[in-house]
Protein backbone atom coordinates (compact mmCIF):
# COMPACT_ATOMS: atom_id res chain seq x y z
CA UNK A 1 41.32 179.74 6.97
CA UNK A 2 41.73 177.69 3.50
CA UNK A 3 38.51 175.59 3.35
CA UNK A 4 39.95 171.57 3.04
CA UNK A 5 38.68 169.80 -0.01
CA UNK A 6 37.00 166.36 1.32
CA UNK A 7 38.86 163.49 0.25
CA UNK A 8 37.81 160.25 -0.97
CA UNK A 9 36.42 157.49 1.34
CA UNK A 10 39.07 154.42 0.76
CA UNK A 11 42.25 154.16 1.74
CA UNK A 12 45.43 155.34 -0.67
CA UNK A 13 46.53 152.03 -1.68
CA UNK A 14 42.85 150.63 -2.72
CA UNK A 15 42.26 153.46 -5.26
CA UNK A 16 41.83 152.99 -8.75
CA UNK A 17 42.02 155.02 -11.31
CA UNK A 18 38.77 155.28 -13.38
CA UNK A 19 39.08 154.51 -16.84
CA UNK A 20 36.82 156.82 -19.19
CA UNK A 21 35.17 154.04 -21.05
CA UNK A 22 34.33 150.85 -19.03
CA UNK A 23 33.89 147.95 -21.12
CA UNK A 24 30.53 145.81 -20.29
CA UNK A 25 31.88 142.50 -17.44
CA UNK A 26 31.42 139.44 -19.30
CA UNK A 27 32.83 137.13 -16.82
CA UNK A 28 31.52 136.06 -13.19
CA UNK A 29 34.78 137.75 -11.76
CA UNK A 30 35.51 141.77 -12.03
CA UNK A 31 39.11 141.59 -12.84
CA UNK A 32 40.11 144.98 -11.47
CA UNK A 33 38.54 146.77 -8.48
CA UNK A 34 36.22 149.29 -9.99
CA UNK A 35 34.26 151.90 -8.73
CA UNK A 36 30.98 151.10 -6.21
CA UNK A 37 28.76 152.33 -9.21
CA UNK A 38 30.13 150.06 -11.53
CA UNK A 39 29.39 146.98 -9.18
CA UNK A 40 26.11 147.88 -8.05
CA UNK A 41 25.41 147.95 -12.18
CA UNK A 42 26.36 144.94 -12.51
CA UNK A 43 24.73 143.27 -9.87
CA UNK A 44 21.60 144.84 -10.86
CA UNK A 45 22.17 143.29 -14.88
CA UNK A 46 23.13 139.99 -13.26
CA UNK A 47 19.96 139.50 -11.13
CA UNK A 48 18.04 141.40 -13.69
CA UNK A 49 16.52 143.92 -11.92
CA UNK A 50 14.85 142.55 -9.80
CA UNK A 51 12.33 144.85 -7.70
CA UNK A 52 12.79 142.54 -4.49
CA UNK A 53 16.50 143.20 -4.60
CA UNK A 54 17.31 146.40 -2.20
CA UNK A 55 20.52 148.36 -3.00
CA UNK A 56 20.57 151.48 -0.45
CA UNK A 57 23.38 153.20 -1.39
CA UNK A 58 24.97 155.48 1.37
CA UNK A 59 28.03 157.53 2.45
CA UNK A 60 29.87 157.24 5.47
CA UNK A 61 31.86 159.45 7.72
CA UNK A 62 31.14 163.48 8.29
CA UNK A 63 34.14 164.71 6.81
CA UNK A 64 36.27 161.97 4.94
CA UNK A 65 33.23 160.59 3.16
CA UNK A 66 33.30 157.18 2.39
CA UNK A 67 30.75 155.87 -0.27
CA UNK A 68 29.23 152.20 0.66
CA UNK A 69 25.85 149.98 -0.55
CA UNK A 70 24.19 147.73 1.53
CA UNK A 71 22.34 145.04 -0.96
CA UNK A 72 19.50 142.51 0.27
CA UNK A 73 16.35 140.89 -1.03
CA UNK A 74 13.04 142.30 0.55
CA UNK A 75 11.09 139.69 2.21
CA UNK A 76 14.03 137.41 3.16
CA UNK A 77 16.31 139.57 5.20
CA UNK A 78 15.04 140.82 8.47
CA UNK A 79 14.92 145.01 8.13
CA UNK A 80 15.28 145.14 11.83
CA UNK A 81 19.03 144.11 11.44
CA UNK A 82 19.87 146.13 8.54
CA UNK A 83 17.99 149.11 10.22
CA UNK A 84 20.56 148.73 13.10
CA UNK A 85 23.07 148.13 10.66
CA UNK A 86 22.63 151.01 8.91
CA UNK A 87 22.00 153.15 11.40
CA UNK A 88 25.39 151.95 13.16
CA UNK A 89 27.15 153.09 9.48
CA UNK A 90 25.44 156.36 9.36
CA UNK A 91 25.47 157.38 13.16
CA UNK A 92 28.53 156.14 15.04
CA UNK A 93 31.03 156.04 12.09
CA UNK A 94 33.09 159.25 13.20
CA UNK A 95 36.00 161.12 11.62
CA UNK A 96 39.10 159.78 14.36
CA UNK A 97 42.56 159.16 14.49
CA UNK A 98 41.84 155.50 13.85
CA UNK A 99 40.42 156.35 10.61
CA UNK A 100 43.41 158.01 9.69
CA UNK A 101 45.50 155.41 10.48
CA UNK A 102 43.67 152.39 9.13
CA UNK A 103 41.65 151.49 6.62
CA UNK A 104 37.57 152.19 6.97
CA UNK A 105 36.75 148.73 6.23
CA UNK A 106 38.74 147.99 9.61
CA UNK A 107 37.25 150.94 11.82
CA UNK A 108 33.61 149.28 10.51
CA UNK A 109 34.60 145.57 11.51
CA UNK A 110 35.80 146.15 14.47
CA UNK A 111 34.07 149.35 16.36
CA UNK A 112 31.02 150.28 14.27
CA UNK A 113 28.56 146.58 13.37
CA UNK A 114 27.14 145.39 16.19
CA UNK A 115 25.75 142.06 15.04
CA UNK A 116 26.54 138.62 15.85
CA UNK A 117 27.14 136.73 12.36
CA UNK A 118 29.63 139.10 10.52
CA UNK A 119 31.96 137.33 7.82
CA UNK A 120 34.42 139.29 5.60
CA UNK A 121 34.72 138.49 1.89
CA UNK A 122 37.81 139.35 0.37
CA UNK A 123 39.25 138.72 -3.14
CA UNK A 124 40.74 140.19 -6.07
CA UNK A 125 39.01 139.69 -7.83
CA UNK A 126 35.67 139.91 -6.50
CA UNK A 127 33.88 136.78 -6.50
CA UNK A 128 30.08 137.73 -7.43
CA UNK A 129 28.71 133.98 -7.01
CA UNK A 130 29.66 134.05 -3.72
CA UNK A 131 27.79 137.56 -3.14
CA UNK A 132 24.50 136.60 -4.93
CA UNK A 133 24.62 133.27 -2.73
CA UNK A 134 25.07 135.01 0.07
CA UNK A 135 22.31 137.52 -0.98
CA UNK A 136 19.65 134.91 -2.15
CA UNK A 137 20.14 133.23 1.49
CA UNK A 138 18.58 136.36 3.07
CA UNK A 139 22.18 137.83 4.01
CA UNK A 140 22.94 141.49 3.40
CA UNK A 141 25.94 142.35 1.73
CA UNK A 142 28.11 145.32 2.33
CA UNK A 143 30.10 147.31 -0.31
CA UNK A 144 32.94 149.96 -0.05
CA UNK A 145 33.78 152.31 -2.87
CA UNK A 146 37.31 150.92 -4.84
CA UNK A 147 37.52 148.02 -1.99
CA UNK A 148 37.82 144.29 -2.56
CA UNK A 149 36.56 143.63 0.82
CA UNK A 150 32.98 143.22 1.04
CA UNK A 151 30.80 141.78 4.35
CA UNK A 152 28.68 139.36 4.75
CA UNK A 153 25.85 140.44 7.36
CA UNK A 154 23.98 137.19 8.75
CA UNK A 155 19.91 138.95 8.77
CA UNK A 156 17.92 136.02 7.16
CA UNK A 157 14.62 136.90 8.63
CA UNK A 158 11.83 135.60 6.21
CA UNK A 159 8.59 134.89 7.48
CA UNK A 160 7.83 131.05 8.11
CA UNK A 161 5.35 128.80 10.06
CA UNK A 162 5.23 128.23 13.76
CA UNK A 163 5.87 125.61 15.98
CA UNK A 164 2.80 123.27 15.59
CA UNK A 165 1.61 119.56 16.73
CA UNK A 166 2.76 117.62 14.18
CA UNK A 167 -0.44 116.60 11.49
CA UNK A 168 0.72 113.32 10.45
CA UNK A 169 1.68 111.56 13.16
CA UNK A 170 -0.88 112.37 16.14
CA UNK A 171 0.13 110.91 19.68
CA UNK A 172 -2.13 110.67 22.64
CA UNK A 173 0.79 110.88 25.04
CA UNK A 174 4.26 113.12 24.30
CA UNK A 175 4.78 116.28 23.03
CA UNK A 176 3.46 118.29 21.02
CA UNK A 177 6.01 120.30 18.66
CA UNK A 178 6.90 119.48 15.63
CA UNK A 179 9.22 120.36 12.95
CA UNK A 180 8.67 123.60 10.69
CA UNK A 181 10.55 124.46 7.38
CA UNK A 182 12.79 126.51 9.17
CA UNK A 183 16.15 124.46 9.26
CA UNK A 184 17.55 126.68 11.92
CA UNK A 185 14.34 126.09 14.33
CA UNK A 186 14.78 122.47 13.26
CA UNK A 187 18.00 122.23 14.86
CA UNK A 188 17.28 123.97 18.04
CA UNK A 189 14.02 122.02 18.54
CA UNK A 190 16.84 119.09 18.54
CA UNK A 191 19.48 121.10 20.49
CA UNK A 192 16.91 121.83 23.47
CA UNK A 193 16.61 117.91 23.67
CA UNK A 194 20.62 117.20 23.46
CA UNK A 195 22.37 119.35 26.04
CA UNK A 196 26.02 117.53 24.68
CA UNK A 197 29.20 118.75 23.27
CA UNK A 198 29.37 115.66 21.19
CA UNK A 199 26.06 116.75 19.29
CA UNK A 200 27.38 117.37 15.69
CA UNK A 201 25.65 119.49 12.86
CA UNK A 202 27.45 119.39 9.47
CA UNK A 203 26.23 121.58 6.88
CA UNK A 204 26.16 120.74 3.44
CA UNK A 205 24.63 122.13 0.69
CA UNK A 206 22.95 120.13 -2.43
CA UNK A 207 21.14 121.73 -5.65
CA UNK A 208 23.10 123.51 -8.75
CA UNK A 209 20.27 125.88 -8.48
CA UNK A 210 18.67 125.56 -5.49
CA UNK A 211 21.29 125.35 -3.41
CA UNK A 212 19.29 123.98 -0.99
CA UNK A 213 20.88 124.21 2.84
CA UNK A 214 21.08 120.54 4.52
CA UNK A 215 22.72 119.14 7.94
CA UNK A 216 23.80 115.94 8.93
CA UNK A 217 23.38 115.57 12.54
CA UNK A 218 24.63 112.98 14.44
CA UNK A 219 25.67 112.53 18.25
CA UNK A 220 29.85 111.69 17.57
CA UNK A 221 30.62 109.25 20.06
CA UNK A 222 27.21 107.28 19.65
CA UNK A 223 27.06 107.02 15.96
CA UNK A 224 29.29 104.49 13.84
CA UNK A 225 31.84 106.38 11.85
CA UNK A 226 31.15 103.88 8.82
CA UNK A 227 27.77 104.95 8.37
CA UNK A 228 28.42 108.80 8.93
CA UNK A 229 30.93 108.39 6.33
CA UNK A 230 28.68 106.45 3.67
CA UNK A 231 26.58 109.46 4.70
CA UNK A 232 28.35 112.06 3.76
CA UNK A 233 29.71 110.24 0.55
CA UNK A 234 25.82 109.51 -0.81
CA UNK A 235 25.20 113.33 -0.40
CA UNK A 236 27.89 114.32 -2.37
CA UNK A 237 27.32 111.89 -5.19
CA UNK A 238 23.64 114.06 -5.88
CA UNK A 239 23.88 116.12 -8.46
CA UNK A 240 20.53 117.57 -8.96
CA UNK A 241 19.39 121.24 -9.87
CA UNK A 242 16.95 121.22 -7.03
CA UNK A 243 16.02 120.13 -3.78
CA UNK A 244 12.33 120.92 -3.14
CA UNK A 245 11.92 118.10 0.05
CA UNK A 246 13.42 115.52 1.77
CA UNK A 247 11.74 112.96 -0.43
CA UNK A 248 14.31 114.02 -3.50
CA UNK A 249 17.24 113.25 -1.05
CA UNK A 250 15.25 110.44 0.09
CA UNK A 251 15.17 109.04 -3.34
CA UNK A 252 19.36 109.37 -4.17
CA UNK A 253 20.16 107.91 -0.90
CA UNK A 254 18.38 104.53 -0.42
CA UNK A 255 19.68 100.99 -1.11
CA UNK A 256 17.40 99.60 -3.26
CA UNK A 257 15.63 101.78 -5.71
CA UNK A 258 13.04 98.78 -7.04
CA UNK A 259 11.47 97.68 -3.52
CA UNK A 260 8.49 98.79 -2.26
CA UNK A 261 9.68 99.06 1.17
CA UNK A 262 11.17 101.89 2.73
CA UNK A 263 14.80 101.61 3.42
CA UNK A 264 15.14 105.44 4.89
CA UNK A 265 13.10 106.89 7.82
CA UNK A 266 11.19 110.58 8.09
CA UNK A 267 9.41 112.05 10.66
CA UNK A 268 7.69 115.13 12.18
CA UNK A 269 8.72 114.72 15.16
CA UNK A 270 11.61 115.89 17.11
CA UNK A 271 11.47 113.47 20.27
CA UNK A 272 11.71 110.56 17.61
CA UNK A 273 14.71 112.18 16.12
CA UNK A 274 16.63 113.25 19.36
CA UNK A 275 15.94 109.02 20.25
CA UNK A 276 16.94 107.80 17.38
CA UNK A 277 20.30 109.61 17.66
CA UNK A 278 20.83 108.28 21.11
CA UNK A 279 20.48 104.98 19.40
CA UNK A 280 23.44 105.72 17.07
CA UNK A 281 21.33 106.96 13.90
CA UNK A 282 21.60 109.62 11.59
CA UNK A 283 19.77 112.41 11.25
CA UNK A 284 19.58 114.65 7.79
CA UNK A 285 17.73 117.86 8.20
CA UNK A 286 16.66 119.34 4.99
CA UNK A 287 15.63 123.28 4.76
CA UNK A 288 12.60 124.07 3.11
CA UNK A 289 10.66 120.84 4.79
CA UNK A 290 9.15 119.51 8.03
CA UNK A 291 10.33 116.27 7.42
CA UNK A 292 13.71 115.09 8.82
CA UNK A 293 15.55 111.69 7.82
CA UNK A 294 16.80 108.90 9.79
CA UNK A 295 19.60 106.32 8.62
CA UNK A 296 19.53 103.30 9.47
CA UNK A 297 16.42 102.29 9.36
CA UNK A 298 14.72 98.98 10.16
CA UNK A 299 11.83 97.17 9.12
CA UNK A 300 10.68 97.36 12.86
CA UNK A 301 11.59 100.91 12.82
CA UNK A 302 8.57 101.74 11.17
CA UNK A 303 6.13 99.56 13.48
CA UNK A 304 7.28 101.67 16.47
CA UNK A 305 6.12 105.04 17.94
CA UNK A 306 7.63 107.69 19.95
CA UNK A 307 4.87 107.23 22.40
CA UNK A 308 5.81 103.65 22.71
CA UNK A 309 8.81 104.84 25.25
CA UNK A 310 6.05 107.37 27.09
CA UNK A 311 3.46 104.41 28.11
CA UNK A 312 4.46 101.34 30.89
CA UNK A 313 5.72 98.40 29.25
CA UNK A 314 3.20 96.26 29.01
CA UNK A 315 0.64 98.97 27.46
CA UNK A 316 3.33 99.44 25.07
CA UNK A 317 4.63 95.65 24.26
CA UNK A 318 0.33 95.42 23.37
CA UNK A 319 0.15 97.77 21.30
CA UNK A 320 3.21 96.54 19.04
CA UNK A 321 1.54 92.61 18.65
CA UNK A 322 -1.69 94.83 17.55
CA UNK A 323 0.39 96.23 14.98
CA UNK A 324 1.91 93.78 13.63
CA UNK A 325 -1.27 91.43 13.76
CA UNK A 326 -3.18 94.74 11.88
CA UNK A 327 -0.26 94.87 9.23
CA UNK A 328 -0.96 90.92 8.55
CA UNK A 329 -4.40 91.60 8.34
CA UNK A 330 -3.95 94.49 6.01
CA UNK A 331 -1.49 92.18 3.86
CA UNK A 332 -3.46 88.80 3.94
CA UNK A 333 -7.13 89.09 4.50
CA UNK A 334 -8.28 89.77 0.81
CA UNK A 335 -6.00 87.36 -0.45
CA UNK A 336 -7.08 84.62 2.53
CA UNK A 337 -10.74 85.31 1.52
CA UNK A 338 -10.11 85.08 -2.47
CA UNK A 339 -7.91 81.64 -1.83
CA UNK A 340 -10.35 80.24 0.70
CA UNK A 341 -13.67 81.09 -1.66
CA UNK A 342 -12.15 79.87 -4.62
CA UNK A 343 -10.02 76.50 -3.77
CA UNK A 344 -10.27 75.67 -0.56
CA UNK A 345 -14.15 75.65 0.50
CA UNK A 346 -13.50 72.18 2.54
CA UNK A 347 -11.51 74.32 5.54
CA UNK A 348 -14.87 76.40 6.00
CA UNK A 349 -17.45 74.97 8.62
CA UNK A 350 -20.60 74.03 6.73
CA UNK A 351 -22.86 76.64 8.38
CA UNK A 352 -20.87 79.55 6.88
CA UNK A 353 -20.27 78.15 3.70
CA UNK A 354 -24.02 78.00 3.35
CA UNK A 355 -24.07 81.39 4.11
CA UNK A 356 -21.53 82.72 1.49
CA UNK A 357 -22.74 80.76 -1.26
CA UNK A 358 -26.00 82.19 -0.69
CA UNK A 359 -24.48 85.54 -0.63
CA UNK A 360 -22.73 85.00 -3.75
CA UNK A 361 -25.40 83.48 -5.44
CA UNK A 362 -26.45 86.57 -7.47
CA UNK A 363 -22.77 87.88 -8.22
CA UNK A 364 -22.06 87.74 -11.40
CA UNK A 365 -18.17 87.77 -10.76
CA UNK A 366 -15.45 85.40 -9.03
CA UNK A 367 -14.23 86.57 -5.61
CA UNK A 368 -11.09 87.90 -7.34
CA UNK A 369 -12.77 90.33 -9.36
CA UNK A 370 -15.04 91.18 -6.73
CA UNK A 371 -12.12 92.19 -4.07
CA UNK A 372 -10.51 93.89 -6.82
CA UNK A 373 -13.66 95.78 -7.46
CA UNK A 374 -14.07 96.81 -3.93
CA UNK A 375 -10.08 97.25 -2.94
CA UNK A 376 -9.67 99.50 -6.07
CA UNK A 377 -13.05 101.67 -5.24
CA UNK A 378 -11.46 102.20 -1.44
CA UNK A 379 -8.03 103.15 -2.91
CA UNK A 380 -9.77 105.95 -5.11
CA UNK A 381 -11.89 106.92 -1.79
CA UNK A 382 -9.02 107.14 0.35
CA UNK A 383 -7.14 109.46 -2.35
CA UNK A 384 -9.89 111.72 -2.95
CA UNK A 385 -10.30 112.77 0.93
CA UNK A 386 -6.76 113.18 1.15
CA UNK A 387 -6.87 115.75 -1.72
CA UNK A 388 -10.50 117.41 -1.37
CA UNK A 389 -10.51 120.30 1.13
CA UNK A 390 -9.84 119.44 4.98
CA UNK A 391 -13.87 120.15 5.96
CA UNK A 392 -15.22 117.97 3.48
CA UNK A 393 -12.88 115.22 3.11
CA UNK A 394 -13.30 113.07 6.10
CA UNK A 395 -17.49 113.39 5.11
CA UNK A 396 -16.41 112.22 1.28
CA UNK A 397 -14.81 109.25 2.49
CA UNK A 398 -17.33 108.33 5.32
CA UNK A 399 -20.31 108.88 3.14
CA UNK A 400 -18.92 107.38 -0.08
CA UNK A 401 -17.92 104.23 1.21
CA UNK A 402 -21.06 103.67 3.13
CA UNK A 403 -23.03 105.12 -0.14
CA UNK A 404 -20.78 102.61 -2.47
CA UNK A 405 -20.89 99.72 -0.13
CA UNK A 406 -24.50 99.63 0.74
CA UNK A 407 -25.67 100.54 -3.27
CA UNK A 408 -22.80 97.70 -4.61
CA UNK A 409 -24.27 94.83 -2.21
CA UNK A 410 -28.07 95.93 -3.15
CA UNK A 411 -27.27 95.55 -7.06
CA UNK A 412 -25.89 92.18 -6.54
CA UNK A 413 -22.49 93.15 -7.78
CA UNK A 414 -20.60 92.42 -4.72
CA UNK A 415 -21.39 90.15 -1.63
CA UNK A 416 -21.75 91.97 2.36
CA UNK A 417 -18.79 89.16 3.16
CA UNK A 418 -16.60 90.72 0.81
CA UNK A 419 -17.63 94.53 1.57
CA UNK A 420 -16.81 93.50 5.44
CA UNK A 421 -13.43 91.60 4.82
CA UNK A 422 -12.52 94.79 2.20
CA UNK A 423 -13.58 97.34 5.71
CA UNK A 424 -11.41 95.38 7.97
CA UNK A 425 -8.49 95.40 5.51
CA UNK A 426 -8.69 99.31 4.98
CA UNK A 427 -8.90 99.60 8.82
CA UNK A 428 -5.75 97.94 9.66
CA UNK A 429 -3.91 99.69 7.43
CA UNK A 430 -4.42 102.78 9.13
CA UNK A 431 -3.04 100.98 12.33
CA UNK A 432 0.55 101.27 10.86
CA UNK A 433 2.43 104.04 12.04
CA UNK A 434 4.39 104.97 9.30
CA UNK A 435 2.55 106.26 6.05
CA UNK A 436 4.90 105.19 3.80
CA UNK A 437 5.23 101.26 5.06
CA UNK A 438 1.46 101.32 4.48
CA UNK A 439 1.74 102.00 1.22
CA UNK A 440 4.01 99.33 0.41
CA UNK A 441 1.66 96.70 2.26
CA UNK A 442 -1.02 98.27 -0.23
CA UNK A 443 0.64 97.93 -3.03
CA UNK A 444 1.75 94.50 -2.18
CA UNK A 445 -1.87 93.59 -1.50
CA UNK A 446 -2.89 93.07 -4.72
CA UNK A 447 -0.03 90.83 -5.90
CA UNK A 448 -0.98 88.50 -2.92
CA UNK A 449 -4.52 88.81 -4.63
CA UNK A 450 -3.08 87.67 -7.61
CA UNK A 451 -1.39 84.75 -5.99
CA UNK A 452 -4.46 83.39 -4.27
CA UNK A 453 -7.07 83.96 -7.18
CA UNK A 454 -4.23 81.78 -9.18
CA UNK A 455 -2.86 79.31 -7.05
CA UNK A 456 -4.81 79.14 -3.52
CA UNK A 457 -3.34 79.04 -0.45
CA UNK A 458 -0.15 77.83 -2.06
CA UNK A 459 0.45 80.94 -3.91
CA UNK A 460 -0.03 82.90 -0.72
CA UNK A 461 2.54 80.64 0.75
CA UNK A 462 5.01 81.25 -2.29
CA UNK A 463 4.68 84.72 -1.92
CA UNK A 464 5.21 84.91 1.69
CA UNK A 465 8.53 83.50 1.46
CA UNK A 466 9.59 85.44 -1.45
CA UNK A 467 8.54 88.67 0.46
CA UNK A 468 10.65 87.39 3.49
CA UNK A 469 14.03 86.71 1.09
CA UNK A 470 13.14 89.74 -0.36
CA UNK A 471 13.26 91.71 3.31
CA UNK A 472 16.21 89.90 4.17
CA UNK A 473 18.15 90.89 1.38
CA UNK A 474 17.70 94.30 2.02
CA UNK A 475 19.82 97.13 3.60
CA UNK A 476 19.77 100.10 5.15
CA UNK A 477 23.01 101.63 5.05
CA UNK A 478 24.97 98.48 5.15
CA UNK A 479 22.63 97.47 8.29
CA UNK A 480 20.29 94.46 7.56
CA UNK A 481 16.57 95.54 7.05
CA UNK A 482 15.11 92.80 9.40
CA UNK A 483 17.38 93.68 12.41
CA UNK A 484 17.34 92.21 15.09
CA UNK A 485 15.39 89.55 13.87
CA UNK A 486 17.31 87.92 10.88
CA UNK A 487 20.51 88.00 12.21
CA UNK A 488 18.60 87.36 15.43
CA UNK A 489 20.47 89.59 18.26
CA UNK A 490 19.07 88.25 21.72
CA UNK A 491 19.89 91.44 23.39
CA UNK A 492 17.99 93.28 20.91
CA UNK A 493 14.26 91.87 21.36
CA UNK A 494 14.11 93.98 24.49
CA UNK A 495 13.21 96.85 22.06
CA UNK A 496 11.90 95.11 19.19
CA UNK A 497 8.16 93.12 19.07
CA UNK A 498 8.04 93.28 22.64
CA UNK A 499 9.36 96.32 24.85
CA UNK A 500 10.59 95.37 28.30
CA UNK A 501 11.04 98.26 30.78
CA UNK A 502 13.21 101.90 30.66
CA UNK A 503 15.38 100.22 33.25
CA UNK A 504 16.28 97.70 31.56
CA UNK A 505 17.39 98.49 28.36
CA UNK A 506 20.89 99.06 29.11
CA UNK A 507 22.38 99.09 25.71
CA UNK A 508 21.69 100.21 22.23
CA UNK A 509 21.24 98.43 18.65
CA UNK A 510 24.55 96.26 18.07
CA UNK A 511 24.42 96.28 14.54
CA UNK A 512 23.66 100.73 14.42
CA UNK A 513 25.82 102.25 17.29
CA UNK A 514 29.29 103.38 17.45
CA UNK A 515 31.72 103.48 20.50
CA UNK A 516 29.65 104.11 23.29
CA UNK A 517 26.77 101.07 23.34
CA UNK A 518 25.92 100.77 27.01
CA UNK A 519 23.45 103.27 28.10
CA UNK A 520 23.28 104.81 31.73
CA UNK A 521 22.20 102.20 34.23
CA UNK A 522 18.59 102.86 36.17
CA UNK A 523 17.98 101.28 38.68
CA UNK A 524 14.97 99.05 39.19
CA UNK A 525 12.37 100.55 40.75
CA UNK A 526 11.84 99.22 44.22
CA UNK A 527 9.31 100.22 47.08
């Protein structure tokens, strides 16, 4: 019997004749479908040879042979997949009637990969962006000898960190998960929370570079269209080349660039994502980064806690007055102290004026240059435990403001009253929830310094109400920052200062929700 002469793995109408000479592919685009070797050499010169990039090259079938390359980046695709993969390509694929009567790339598809994210990528010419993209994201790309059709393998699989309690905002009461830098375990943590068909995820992706994978996730019939569509249309005005964390989108997105208040809300923590998009908000998961953002958001947004909703309301409603009476304090007392010192000694009963002037009696300052002293030595304090190694940075804090404090009041170069009132201040401020909000008090905290060394009590007046026309001019995402207490919404205060009970906050924000604004009715609990 005459031995048959194998023939070539691609179908008759895909095959190209090979030119003797190729000429070197200057464009992004091969213009022609060449050969499997010449597109494997160009990958390799357009990635520049990289050794994490993994090009197995392998040939299918027993006796049509069909020559394929399977190309992924070590250390972001999972091997386990492309194991199977492969194994599928180099086991099961069998010389059959089908394969006579179709093309391979067909037979593959639809009998031979058994994985759950398969796309197919076909063009003439071949797009290579769209292959390194899908490469760089940890896919695995599949090649076929003299064939414009190319898959797309979903196998990300690169290591990343576990579910953990989130660091910066601790709760007594709640749970205990918190985001990773995994987007996909991002959006199941908010998926096991949201059993609804209205949940929507829309990816987007931002970075020339980067290309940095994003969602906006909102629930579709709680949400107002208006703000998912100014959304959508402030992501696609970026144009960055990277996006490293949610602070760059953070950044491009807010109203007002020159305020020190935040205008856009991030957390840690799933349960006060999944409730703010029952409220109506917006959620924008960013890959690469715990922290996820929530449009609108209000000035009171930030005095508020997830575990606000998990305590009785009365526990609760106490806790937000000693917030806001700690942010005051944080704001105020230095400035209160400088004003009182300097201009208005008369509103101090006699007894403790005696005892500060004999306090200050050896300081060689004025009480303005003193709490400036003393604020600015915290501030450096507080930033150097925050950077210096977790074991030792609590003790450099602890110790060097007790060190600092006690050595500055011994030298006469500040008074005890002022190393107390500078304590309390730095105290409160921890009371905020949000980090970011208690920055901006602390950076505002020296201009009310400035007003009450200057002016007294009168210049802490002034600046009061320029910081109040100055919150009520701002936005967040066409929403007014001091919602909903300038406009003042009656139905509102249930969840604002003061939290009334679960069953009876019946409806959400006014100003933030969309269609649906009247929550399922509980009924009051009764013996």
């Amino acid at each position: 019997m005459k031995k048959r002469t194998p023939k070539p793995l691609v179908a008759k109408k895909l095959i190209q004749p090979i030119p003797e000479k190729v000429e070197p592919i200057q464009t992004e685009k091969i213009e022609n479908v060449y050969p499997l070797n010449q597109m494997i050499e160009k990958i390799k010169t357009d990635i520049g040879h990289s050794p994490d990039v993994i090009i197995r090259e392998l040939k299918i079938g027993s006796k049509r042979v069909f020559d394929a390359a399977a190309v992924f980046i070590d250390g972001l695709a999972n091997k386990d997949v492309i194991q199977k993969v492969l194994q599928n390509l180099l086991v099961d694929v069998r010389e059959t009637e089908l394969c006579e009567q179709a093309e391979i790339t067909d037979l593959i598809k639809n009998f031979s990969l058994a994985t759950g994210e398969l796309q197919v990528l076909s063009d003439t010419p071949i797009d290579f962006n769209q292959l390194y993209d899908a490469v760089m994201s940890g896919d695995t790309i599949l090649l076929f000898d003299g064939s414009p059709v190319a898959f797309k393998i979903g196998s990300k699989g690169w290591e990343s960190r576990g579910i953990e309690e989130p660091s910066s905002e601790q709760n007594v009461r709640g749970p205990k998960d918190g985001f990773t830098e995994n987007i996909r375990t991002n959006t199941a943590l908010i998926r096991r929370r949201i059993i609804d068909k209205n949940l929507v995820f829309e990816p987007i992706k931002i970075g020339k570079r980067s290309k940095t994978e994003m969602t906006i996730t909102y629930i579709k019939d709680l949400a107002n269209e208006k703000i998912v569509n100014e959304v959508r249309e402030r992501l696609s005005k970026i144009e960055i080349d990277a996006i490293l964390e949610s602070g760059y989108v953070e950044s491009m997105i807010q109203d007002e660039t020159y305020s020190p208040f935040p205008t856009v809300y991030n957390t840690e923590r799933p349960d006060a994502v999944v409730g703010g998009l029952y409220e109506g908000r917006i959620a924008i998961l960013v890959d690469g980064t715990p922290f996820v953002l929530v449009v609108p958001a209000l000035f009171i947004h930030f005095m508020q806690s997830s575990e606000d909703y998990y305590q009785r309301a009365d526990i609760s409603t106490l806790i937000r007055l000693l917030r806001v009476g700690t942010f005051l304090l944080s704001l105020l007392t230095p400035a209160a102290y400088i004003a009182v010192t300097t201009f208005h000694q008369e509103m101090l009963p006699t007894t403790l004026l005696i005892s500060l002037t004999a306090q200050r009696e050896g300081v060689p300052f004025p009480a303005f240059i003193e709490a400036l002293f003393m604020e600015v030595t915290f501030e450096i304090l507080r930033e150097a435990g925050i950077r210096m190694p977790r074991a030792v940075g609590a003790a450099i804090s602890i110790v060097g403001a007790l060190v600092l404090g006690q050595a500055a009041v011994e030298a006469g170069l500040v008074s005890a009253t002022m190393v107390i009132v500078v304590s309390l201040t730095a105290i409160s401020s921890f009371v905020t929830p949000k980090f970011n909000l208690a920055i901006s008090v602390r950076m505002v905290r020296f201009i009310f310094m400035g007003l009450a060394a200057s002016f007294g009590l009168f210049g802490i007046i002034i600046g009061l109400l320029v910081l109040i026309a100055h919150l009520c001019s701002l936005r967040s995402f066409g929403v007014p920052y001091l919602l909903p207490f300038a406009p003042f919404v009656l139905k509102d205060q249930k969840d604002g200062i003061i939290r009334l009970s679960l069953w009876s906050m019946t409806t959400r924000p006014k100003l933030i929700g969309g269609q649906d604004n009247v929550r399922e009715k509980t009924a009051k609990p009764s013996p």
